[in-house]
C-alpha atoms as a PDB file:
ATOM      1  CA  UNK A   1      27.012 -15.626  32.554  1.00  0.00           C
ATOM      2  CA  UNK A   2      27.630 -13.051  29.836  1.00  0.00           C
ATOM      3  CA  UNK A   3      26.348  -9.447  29.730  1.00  0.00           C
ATOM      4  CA  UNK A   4      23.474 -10.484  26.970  1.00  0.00           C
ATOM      5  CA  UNK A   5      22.035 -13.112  29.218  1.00  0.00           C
ATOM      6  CA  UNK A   6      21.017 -10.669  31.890  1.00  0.00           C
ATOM      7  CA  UNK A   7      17.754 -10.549  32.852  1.00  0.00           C
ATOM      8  CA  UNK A   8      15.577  -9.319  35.740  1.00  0.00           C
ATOM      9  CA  UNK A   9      12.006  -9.428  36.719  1.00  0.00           C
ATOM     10  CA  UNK A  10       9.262  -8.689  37.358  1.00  0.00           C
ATOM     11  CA  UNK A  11      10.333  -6.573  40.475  1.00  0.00           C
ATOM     12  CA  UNK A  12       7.993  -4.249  41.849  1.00  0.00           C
ATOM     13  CA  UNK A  13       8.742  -0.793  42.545  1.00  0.00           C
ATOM     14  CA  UNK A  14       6.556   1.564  44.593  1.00  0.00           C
ATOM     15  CA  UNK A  15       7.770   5.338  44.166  1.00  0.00           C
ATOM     16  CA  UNK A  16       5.476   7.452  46.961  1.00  0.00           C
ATOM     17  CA  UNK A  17       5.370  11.097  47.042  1.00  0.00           C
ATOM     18  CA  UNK A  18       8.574  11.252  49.091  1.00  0.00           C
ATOM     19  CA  UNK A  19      10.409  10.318  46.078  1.00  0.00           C
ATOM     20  CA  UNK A  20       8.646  12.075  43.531  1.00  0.00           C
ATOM     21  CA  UNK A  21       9.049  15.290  45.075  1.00  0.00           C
ATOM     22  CA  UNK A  22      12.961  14.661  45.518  1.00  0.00           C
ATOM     23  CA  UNK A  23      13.002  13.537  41.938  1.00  0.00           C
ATOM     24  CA  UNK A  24      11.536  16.994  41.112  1.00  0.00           C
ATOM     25  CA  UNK A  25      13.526  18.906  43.333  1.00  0.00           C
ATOM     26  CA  UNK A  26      16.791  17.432  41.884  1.00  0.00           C
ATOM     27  CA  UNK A  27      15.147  18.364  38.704  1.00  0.00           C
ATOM     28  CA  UNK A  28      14.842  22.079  39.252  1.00  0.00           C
ATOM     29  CA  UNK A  29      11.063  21.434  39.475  1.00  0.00           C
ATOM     30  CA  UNK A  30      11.039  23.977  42.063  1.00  0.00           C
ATOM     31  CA  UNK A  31       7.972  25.688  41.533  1.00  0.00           C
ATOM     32  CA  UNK A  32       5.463  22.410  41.600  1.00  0.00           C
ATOM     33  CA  UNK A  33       7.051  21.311  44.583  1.00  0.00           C
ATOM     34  CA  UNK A  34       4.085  23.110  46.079  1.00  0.00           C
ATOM     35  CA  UNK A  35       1.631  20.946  44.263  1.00  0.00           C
ATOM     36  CA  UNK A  36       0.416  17.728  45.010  1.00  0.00           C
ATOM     37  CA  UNK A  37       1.328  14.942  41.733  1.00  0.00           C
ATOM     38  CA  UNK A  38      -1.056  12.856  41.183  1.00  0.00           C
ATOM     39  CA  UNK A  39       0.863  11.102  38.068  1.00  0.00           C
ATOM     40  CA  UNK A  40       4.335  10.422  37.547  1.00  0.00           C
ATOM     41  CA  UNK A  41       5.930  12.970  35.597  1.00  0.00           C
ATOM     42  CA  UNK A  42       7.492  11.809  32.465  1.00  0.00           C
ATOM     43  CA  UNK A  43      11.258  11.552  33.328  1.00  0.00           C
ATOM     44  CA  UNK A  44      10.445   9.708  36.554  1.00  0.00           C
ATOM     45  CA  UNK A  45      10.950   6.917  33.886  1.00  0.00           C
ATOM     46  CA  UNK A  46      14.812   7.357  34.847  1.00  0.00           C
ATOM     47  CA  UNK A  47      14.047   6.427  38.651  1.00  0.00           C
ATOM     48  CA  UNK A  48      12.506   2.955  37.777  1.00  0.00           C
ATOM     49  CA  UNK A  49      15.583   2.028  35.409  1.00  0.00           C
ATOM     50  CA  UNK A  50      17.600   2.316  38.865  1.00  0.00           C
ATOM     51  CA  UNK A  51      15.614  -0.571  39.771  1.00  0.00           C
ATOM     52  CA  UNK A  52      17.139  -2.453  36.551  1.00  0.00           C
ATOM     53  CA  UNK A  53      20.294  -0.529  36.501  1.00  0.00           C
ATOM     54  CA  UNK A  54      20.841  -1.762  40.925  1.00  0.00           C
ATOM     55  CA  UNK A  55      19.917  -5.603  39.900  1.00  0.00           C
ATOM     56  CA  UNK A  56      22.647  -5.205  37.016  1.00  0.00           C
ATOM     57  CA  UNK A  57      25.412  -4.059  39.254  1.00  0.00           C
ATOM     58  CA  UNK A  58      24.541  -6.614  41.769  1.00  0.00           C
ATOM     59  CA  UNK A  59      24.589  -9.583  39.310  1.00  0.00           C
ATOM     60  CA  UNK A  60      28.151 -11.077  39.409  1.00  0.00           C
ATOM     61  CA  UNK A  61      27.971 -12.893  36.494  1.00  0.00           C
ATOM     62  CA  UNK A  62      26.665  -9.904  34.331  1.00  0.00           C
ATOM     63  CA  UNK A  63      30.532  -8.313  34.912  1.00  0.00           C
ATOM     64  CA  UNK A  64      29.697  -4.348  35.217  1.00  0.00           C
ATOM     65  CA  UNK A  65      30.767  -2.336  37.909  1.00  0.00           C
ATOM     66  CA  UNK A  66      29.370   1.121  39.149  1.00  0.00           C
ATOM     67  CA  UNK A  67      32.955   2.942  38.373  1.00  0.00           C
ATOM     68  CA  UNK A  68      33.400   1.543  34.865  1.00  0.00           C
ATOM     69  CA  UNK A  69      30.022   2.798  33.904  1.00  0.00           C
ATOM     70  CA  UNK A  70      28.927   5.647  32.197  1.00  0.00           C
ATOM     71  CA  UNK A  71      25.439   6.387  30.850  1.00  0.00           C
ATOM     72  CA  UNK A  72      25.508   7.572  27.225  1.00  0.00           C
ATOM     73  CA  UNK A  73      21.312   8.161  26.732  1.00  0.00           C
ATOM     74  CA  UNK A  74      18.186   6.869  27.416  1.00  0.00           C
ATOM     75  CA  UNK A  75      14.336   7.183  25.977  1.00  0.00           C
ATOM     76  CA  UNK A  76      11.322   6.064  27.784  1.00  0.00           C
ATOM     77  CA  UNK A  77       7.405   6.065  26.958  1.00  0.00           C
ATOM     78  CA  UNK A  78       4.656   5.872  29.898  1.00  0.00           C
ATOM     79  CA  UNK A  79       1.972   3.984  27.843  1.00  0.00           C
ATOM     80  CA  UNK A  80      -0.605   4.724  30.121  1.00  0.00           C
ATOM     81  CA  UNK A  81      -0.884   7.010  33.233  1.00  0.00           C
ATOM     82  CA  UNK A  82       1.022   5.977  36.426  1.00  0.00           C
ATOM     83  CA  UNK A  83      -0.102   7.159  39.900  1.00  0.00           C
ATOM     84  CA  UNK A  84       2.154   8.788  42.200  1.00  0.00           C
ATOM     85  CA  UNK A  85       2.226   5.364  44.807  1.00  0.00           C
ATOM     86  CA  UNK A  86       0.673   2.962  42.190  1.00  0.00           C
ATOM     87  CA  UNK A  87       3.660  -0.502  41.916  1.00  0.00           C
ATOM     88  CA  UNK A  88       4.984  -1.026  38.937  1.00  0.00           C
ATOM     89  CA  UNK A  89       6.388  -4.381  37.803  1.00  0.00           C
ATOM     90  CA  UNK A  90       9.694  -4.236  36.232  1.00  0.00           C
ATOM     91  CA  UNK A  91      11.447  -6.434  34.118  1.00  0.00           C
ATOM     92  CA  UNK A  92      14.622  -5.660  32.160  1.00  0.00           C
ATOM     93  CA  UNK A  93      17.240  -7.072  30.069  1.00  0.00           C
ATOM     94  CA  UNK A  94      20.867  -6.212  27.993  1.00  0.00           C
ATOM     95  CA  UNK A  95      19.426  -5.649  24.402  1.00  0.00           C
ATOM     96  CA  UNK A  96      22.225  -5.473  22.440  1.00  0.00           C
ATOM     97  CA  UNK A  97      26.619  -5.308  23.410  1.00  0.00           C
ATOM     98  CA  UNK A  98      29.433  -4.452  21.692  1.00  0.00           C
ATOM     99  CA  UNK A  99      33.083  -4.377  21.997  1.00  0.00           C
ATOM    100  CA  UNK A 100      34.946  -1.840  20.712  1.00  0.00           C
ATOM    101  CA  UNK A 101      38.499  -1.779  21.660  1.00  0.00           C
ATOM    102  CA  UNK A 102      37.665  -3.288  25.097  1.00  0.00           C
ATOM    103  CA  UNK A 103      35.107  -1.080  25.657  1.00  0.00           C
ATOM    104  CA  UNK A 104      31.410  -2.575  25.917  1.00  0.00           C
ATOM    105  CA  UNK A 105      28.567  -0.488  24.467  1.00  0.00           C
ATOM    106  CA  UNK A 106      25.047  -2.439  25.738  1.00  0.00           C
ATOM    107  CA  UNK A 107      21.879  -1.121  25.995  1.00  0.00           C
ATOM    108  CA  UNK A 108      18.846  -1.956  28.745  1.00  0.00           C
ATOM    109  CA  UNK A 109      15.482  -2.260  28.009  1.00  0.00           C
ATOM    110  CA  UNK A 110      13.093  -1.793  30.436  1.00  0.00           C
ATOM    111  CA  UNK A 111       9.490  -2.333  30.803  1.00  0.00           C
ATOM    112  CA  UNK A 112       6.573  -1.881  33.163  1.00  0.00           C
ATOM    113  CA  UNK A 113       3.351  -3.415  33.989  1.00  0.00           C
ATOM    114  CA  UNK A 114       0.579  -2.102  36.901  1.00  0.00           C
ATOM    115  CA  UNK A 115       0.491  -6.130  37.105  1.00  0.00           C
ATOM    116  CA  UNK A 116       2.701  -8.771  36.807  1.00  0.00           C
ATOM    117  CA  UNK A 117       2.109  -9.906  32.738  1.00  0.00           C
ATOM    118  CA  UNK A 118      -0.119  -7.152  32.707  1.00  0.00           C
ATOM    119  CA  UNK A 119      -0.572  -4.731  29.487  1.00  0.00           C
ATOM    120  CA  UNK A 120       2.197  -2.158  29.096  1.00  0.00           C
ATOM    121  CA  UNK A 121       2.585   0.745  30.998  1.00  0.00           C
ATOM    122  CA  UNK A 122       6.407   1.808  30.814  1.00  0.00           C
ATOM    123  CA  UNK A 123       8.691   0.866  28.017  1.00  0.00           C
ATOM    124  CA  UNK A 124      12.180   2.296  27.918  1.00  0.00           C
ATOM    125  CA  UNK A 125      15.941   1.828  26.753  1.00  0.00           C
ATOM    126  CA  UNK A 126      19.214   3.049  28.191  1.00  0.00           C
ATOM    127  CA  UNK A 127      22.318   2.933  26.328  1.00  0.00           C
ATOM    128  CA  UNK A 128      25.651   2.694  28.498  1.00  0.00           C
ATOM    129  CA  UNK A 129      29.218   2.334  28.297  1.00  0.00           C
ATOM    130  CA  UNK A 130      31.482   0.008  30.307  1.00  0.00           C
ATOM    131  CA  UNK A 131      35.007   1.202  30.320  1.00  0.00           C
ATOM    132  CA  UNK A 132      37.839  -1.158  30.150  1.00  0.00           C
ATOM    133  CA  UNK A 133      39.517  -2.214  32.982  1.00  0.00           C
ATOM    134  CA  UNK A 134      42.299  -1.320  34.967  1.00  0.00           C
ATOM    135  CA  UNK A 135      45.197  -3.630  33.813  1.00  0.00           C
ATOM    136  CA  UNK A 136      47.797  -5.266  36.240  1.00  0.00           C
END
């Protein structure tokens, strides 16, 4: 299996107030920590593509491992509201790749529905780098 024929989902993904407040925390969200979220806050995007990013590193076939990565940039759109607790289902892919001087440049695309074929509620890329290889 090549790179471009990854594919994952729908996987649902639950993030409770636990996690949200971490998220913030390691955010320097510090002074809504106090608060209650009822919604996810907009970057919380990042914590679903670890969902997508996990199933990646864990597919053998797809070839990418966790110290040859490196995360270049990423964009993501909530479509609609999400509560804090409210599953999303996730389903992601590889995009695009390209090799440049044994270097792969790919990007993930990511998407989320409250149910499973459901309309839209998260759409998102991630562009990454995959470092060559240690030779020998």
């Amino acid at each position: 299996m090549s790179l471009l024929n990854f594919r994952v989902g729908p996987l649902p993904k639950t993030l409770g107030l636990q996690e949200v407040k971490a998220y913030m925390q390691a955010v320097s969200c510090q002074e809504t920590l106090e608060e209650i979220p009822l919604w996810m806050p907009p970057a919380a995007a990042a914590l679903y593509l670890t969902e997508i990013i996990g199933a990646l590193l864990r597919d053998p076939g797809a070839g990418v491992a966790l110290e040859r990565l490196i995360h270049l940039e990423q964009s993501f759109s909530f479509l609609q509201p999400v509560a804090v607790g409210e599953t999303l289902y996730l389903e992601g892919w590889v995009a695009s790749a390209q090799e440049r001087r044994g270097q792969t440049f790919f990007t993930v695309a990511m998407e989320g529905r409250k149910t499973p074929g459901g309309e839209l509620s998260l759409s998102g890329t991630s562009r990454l780098l995959l470092r060559k290889g240690e030779e020998g």
